[in-house]
PDB file of N, CA and C in Angstrom:
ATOM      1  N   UNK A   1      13.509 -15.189   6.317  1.00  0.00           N
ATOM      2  CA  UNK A   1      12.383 -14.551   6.965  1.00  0.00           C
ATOM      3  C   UNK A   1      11.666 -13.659   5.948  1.00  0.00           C
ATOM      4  N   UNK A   2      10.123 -13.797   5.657  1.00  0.00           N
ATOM      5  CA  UNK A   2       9.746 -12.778   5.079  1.00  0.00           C
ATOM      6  C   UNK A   2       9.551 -11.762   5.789  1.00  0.00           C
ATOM      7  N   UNK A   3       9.734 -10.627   5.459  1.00  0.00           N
ATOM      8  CA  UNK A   3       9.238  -8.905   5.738  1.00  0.00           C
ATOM      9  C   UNK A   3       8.607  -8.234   4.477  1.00  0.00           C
ATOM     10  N   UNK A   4       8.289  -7.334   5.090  1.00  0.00           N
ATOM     11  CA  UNK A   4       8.114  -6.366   4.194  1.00  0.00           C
ATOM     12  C   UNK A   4       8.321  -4.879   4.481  1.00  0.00           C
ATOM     13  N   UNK A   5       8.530  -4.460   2.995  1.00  0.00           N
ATOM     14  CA  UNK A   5       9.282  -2.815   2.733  1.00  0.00           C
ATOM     15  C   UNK A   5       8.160  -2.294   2.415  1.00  0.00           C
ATOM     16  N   UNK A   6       7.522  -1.392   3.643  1.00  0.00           N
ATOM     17  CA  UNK A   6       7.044  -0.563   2.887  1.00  0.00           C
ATOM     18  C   UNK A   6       7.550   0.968   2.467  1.00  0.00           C
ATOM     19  N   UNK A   7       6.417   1.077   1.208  1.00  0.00           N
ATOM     20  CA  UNK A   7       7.401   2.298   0.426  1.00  0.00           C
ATOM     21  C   UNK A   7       6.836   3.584   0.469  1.00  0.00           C
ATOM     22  N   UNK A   8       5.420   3.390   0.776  1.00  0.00           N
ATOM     23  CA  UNK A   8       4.668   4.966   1.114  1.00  0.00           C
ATOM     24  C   UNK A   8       3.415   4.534   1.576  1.00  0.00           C
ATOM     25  N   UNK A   9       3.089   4.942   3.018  1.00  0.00           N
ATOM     26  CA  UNK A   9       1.793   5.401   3.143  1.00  0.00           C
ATOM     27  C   UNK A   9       0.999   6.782   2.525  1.00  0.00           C
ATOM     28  N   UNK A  10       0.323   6.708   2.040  1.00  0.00           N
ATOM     29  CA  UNK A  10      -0.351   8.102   1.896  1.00  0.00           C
ATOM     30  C   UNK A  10      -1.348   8.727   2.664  1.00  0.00           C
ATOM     31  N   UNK A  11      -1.475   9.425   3.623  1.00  0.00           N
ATOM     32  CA  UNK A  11      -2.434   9.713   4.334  1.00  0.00           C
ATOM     33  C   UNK A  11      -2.425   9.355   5.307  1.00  0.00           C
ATOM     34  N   UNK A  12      -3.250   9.413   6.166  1.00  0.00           N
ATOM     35  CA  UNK A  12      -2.805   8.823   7.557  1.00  0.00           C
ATOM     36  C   UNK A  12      -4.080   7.905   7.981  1.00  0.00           C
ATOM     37  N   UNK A  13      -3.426   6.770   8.304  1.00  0.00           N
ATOM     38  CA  UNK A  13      -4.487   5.481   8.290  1.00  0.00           C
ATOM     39  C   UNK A  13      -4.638   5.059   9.994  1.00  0.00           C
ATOM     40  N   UNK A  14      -4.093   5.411  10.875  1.00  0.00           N
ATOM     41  CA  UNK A  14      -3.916   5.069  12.102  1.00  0.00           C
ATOM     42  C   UNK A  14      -3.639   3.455  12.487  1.00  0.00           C
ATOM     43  N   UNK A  15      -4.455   2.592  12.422  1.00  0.00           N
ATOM     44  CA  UNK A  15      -4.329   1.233  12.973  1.00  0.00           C
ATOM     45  C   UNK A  15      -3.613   1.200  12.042  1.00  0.00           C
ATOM     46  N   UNK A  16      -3.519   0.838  10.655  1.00  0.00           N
ATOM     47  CA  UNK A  16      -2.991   0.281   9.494  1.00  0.00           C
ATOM     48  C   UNK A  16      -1.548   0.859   9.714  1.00  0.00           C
ATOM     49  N   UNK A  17      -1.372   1.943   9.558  1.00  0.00           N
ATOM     50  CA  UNK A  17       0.205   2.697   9.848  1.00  0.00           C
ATOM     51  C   UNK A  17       0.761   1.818  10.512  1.00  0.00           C
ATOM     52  N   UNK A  18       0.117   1.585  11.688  1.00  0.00           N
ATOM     53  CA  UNK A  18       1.313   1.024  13.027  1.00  0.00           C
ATOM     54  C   UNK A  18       1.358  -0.514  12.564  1.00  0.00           C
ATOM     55  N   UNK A  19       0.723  -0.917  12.024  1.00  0.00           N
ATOM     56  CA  UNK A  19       0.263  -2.719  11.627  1.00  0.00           C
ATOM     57  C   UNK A  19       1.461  -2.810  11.014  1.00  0.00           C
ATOM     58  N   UNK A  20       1.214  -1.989   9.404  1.00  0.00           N
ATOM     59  CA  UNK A  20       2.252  -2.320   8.139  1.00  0.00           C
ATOM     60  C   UNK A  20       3.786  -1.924   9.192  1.00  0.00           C
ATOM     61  N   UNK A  21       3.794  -1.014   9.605  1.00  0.00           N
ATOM     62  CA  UNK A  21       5.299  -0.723  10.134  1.00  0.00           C
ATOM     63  C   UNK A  21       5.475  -1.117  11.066  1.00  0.00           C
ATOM     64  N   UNK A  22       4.786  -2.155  11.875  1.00  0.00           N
ATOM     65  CA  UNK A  22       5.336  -3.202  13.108  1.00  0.00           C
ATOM     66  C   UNK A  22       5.933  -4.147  11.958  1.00  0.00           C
ATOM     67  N   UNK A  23       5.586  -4.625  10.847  1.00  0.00           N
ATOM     68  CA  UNK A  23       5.590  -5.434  10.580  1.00  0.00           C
ATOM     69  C   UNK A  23       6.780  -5.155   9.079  1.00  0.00           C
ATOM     70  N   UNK A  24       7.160  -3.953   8.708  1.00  0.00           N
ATOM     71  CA  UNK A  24       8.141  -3.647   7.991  1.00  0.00           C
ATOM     72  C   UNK A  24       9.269  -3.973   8.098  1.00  0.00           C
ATOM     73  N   UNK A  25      10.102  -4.089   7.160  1.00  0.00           N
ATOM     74  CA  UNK A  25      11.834  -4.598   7.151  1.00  0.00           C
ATOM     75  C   UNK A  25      12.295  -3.253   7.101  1.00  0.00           C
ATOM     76  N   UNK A  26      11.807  -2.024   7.031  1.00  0.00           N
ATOM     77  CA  UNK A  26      12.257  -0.539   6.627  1.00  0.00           C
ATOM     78  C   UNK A  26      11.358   0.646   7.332  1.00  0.00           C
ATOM     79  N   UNK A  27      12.236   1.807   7.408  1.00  0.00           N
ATOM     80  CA  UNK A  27      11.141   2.899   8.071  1.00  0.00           C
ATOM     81  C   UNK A  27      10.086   2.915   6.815  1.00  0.00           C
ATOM     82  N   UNK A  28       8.644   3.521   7.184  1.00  0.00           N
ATOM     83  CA  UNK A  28       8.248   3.997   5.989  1.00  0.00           C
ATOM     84  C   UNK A  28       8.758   5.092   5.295  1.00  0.00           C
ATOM     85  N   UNK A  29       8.556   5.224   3.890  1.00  0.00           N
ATOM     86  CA  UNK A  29       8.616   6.305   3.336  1.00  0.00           C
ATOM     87  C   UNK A  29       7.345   6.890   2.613  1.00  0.00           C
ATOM     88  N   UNK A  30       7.455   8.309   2.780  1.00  0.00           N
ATOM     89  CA  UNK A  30       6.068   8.740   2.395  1.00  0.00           C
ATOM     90  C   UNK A  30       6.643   9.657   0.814  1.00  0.00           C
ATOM     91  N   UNK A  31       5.800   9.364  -0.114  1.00  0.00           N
ATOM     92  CA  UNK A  31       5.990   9.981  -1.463  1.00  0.00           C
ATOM     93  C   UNK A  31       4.886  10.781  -2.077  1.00  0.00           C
ATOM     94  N   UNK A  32       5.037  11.943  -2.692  1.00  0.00           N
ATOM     95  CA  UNK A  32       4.132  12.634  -3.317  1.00  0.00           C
ATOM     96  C   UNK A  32       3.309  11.958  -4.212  1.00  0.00           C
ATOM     97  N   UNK A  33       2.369  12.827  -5.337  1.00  0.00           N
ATOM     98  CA  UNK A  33       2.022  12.222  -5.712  1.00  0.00           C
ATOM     99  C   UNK A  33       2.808  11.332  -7.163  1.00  0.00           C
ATOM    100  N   UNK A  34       3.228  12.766  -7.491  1.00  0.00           N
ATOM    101  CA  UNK A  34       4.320  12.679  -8.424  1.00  0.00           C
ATOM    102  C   UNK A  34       5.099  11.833  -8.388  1.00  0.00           C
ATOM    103  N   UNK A  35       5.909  11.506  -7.165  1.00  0.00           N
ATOM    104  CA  UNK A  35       6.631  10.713  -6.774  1.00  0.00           C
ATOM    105  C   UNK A  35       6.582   9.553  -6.718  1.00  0.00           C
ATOM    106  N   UNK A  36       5.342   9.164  -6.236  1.00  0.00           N
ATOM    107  CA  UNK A  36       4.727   8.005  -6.441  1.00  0.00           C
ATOM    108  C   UNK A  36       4.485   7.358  -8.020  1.00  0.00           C
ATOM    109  N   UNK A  37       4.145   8.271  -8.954  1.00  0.00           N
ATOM    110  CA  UNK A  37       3.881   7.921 -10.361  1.00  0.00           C
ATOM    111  C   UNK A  37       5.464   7.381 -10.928  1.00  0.00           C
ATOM    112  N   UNK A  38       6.536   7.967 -10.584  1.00  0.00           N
ATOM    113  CA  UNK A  38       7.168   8.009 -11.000  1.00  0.00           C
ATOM    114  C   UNK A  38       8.098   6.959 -10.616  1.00  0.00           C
ATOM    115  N   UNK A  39       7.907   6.586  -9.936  1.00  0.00           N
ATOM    116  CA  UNK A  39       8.451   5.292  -8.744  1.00  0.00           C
ATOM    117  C   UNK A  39       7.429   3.891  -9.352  1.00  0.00           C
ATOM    118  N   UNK A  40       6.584   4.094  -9.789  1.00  0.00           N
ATOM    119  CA  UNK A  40       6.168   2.856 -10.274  1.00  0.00           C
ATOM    120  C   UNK A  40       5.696   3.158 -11.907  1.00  0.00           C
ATOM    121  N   UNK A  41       6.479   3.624 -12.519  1.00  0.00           N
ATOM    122  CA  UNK A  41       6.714   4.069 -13.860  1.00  0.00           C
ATOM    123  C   UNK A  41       8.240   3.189 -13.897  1.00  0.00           C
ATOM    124  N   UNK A  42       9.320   3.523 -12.953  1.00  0.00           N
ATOM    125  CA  UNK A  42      10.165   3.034 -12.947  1.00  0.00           C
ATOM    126  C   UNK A  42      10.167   1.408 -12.457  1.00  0.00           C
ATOM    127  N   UNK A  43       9.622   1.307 -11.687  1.00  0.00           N
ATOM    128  CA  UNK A  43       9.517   0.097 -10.933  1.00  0.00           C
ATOM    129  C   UNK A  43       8.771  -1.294 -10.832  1.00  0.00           C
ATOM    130  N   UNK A  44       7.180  -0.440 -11.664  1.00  0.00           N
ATOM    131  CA  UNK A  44       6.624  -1.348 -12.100  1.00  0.00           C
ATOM    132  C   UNK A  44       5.897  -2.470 -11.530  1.00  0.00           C
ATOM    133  N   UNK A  45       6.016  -3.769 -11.843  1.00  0.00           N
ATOM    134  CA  UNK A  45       5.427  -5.186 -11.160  1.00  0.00           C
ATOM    135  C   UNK A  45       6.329  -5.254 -10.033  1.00  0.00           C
ATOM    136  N   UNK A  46       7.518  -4.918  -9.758  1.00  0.00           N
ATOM    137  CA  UNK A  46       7.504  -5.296  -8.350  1.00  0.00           C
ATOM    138  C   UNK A  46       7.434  -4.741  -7.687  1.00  0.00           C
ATOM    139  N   UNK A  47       6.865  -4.089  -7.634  1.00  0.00           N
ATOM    140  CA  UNK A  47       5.776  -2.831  -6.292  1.00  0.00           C
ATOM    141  C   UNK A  47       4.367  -3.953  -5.986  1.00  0.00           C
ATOM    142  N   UNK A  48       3.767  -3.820  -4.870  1.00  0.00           N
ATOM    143  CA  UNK A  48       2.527  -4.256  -4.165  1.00  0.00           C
ATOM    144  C   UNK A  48       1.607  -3.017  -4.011  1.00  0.00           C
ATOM    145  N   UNK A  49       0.956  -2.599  -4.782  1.00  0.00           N
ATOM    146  CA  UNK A  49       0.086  -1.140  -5.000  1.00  0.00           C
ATOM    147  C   UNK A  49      -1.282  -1.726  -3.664  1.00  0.00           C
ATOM    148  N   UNK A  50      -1.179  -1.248  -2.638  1.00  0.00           N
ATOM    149  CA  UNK A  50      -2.080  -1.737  -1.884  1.00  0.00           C
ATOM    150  C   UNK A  50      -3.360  -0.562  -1.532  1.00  0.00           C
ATOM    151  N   UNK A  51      -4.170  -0.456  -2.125  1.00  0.00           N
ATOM    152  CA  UNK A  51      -5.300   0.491  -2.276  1.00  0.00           C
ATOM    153  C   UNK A  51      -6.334   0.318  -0.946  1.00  0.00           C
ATOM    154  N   UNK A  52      -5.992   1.277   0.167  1.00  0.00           N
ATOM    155  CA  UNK A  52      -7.416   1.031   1.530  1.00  0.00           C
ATOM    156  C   UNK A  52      -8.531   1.543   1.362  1.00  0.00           C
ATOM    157  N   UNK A  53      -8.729   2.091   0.298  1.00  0.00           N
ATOM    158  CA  UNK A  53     -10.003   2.838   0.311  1.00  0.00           C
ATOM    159  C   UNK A  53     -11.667   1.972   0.131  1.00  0.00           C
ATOM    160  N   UNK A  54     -12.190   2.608   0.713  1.00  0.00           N
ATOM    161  CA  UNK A  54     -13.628   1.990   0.167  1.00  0.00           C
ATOM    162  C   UNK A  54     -14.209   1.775  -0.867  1.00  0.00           C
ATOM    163  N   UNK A  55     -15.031   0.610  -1.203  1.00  0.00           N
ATOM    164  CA  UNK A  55     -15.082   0.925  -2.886  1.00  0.00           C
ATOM    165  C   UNK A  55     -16.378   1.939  -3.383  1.00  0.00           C
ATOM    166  N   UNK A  56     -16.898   2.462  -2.409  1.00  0.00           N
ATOM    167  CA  UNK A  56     -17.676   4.049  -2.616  1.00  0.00           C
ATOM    168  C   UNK A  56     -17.025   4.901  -2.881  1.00  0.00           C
ATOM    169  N   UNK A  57     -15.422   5.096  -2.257  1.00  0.00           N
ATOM    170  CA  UNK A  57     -14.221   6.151  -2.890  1.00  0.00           C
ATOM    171  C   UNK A  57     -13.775   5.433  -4.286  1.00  0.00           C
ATOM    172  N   UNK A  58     -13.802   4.242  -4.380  1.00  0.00           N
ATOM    173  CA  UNK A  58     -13.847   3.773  -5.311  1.00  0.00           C
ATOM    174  C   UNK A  58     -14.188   4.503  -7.084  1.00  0.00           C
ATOM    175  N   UNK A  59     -15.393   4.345  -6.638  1.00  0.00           N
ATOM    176  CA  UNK A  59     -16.509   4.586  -7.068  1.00  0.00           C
ATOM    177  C   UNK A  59     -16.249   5.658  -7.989  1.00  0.00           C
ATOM    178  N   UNK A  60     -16.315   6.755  -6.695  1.00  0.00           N
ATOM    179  CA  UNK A  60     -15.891   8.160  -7.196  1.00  0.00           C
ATOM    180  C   UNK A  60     -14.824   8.668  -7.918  1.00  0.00           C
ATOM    181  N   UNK A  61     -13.779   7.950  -7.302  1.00  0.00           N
ATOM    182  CA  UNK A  61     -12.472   8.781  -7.666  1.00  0.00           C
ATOM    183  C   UNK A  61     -11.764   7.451  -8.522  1.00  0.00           C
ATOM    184  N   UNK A  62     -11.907   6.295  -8.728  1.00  0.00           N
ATOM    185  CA  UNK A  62     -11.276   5.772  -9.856  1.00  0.00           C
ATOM    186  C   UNK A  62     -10.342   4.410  -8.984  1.00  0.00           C
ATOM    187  N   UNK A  63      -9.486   4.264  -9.475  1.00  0.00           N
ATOM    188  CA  UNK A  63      -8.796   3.304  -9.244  1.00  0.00           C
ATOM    189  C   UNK A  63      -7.489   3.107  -9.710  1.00  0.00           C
ATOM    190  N   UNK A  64      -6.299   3.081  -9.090  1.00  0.00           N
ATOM    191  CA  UNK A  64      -4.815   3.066  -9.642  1.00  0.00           C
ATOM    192  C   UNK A  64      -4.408   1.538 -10.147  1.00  0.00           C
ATOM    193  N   UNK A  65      -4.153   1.822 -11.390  1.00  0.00           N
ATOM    194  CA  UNK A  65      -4.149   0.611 -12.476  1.00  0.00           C
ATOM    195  C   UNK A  65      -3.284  -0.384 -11.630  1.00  0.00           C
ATOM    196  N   UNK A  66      -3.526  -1.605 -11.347  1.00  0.00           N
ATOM    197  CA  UNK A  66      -2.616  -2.433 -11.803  1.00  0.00           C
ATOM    198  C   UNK A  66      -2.679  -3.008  -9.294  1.00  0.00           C
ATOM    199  N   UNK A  67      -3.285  -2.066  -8.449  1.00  0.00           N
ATOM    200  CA  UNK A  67      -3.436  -1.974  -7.586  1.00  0.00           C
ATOM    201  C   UNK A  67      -4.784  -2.918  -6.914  1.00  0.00           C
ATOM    202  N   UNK A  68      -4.231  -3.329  -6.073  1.00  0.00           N
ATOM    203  CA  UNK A  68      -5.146  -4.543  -4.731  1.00  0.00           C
ATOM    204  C   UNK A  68      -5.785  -3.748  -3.947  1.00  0.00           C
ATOM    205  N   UNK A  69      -7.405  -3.885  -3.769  1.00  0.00           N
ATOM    206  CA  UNK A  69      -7.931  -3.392  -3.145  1.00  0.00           C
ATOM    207  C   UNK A  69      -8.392  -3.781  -1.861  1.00  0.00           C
ATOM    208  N   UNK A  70      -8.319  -3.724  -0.674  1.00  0.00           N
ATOM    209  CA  UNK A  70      -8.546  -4.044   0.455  1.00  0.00           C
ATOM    210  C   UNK A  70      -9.009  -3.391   1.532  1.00  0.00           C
ATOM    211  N   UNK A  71     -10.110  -2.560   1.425  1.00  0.00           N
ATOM    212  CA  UNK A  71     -10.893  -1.490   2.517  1.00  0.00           C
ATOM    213  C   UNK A  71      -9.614  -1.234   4.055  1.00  0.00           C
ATOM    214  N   UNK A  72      -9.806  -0.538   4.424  1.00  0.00           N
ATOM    215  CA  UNK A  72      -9.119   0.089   4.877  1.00  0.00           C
ATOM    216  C   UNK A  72      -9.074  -0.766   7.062  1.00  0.00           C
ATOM    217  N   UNK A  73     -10.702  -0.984   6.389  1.00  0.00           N
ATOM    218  CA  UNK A  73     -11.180  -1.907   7.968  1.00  0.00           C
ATOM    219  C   UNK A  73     -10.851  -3.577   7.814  1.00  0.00           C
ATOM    220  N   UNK A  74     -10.750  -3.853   6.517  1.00  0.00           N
ATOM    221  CA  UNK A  74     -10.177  -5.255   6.280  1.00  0.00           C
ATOM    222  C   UNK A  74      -8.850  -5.586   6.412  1.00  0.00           C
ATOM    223  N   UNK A  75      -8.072  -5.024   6.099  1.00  0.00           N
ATOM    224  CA  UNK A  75      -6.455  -5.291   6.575  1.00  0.00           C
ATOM    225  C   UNK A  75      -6.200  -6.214   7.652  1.00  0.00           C
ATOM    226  N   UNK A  76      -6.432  -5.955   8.420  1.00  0.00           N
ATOM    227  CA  UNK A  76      -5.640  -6.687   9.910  1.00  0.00           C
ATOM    228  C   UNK A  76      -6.489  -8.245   9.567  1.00  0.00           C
ATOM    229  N   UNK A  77      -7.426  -8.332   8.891  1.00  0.00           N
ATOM    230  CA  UNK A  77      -8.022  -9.904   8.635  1.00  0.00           C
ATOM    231  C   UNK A  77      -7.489 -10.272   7.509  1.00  0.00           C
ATOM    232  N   UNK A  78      -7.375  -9.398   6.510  1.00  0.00           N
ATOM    233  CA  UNK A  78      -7.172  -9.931   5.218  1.00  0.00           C
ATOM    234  C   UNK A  78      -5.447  -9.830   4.819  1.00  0.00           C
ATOM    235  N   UNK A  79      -4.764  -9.761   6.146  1.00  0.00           N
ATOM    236  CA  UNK A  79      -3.134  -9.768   5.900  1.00  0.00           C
ATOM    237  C   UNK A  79      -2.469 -10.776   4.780  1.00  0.00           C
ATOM    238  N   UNK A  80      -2.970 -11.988   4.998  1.00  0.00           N
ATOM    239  CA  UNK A  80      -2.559 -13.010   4.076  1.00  0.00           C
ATOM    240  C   UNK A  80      -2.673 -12.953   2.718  1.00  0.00           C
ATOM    241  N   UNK A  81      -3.215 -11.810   1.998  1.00  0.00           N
ATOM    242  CA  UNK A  81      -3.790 -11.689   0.673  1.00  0.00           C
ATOM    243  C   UNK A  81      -2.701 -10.432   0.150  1.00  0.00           C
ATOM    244  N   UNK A  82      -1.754 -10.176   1.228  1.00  0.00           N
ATOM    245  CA  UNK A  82      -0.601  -9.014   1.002  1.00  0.00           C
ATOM    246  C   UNK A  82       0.868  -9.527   0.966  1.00  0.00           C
ATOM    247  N   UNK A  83       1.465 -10.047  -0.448  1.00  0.00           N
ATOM    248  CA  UNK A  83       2.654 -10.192  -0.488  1.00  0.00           C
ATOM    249  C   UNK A  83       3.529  -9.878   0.792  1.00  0.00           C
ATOM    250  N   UNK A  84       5.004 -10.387   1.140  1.00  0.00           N
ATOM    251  CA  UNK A  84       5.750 -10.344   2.172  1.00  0.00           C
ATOM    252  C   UNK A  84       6.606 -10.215   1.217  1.00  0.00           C
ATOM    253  N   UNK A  85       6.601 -10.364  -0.440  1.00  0.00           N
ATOM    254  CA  UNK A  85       8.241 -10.974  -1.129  1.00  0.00           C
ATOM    255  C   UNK A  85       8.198  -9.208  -1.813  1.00  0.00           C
ATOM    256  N   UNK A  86       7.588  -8.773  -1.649  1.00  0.00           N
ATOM    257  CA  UNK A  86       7.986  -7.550  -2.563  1.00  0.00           C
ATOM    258  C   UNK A  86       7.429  -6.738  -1.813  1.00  0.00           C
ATOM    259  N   UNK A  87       7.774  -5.239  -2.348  1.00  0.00           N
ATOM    260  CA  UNK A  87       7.647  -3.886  -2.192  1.00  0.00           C
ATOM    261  C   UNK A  87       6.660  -3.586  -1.931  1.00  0.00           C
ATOM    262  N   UNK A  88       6.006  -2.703  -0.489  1.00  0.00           N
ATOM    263  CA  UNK A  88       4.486  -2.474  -0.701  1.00  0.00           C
ATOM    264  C   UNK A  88       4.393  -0.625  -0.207  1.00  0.00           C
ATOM    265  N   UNK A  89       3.321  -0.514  -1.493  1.00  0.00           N
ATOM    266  CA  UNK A  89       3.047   0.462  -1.625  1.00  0.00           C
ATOM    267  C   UNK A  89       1.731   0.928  -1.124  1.00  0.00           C
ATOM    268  N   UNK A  90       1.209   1.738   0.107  1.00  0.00           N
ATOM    269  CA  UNK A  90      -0.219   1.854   0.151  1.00  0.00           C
ATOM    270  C   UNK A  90      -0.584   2.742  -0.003  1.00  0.00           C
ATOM    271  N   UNK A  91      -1.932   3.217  -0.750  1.00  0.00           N
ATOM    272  CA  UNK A  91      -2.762   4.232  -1.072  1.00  0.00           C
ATOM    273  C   UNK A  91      -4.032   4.182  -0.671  1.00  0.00           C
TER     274      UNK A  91
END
């Protein structure tokens, strides 16, 4: 069966929260920021860096290297474009 682990929401996303964690193999866990750097410093490619933001936040504030971008209102359509085999991380 695929699932998925997720490993941190950041922020609070409402629909998306309850989506990814109906659909999790694990409680979520929520990580700082620090924490977060440091967790995929260690961890690397097999993390799923899943980025909801708009690309107007985009824009502004940059982009976390190596991370899938998928607006925050696209998710529940664009599920299929989100690994099940690895670790997911959302920001």
């Amino acid at each position: 069966m695929n699932r998925r682990t997720v490993i941190g929401l950041l922020g609070s996303f409402g629909s998306l929260s309850r989506l990814l964690k109906a659909q999790a193999a694990s409680e979520e866990k929520v990580h700082t920021a620090d924490e977060l750097k440091a967790l995929l410093d260690k961890e690397g490619k097999s993390l799923f860096v899943l980025d909801v933001r708009e690309p107007k936040e985009l824009e502004e504030l940059g982009m976390l290297e190596g991370s899938f971008n998928v607006p925050v209102g696209e998710v529940e359509k664009r599920m299929a474009e989100i690994p099940k085999g690895k670790p997911l991380v959302v920001v």
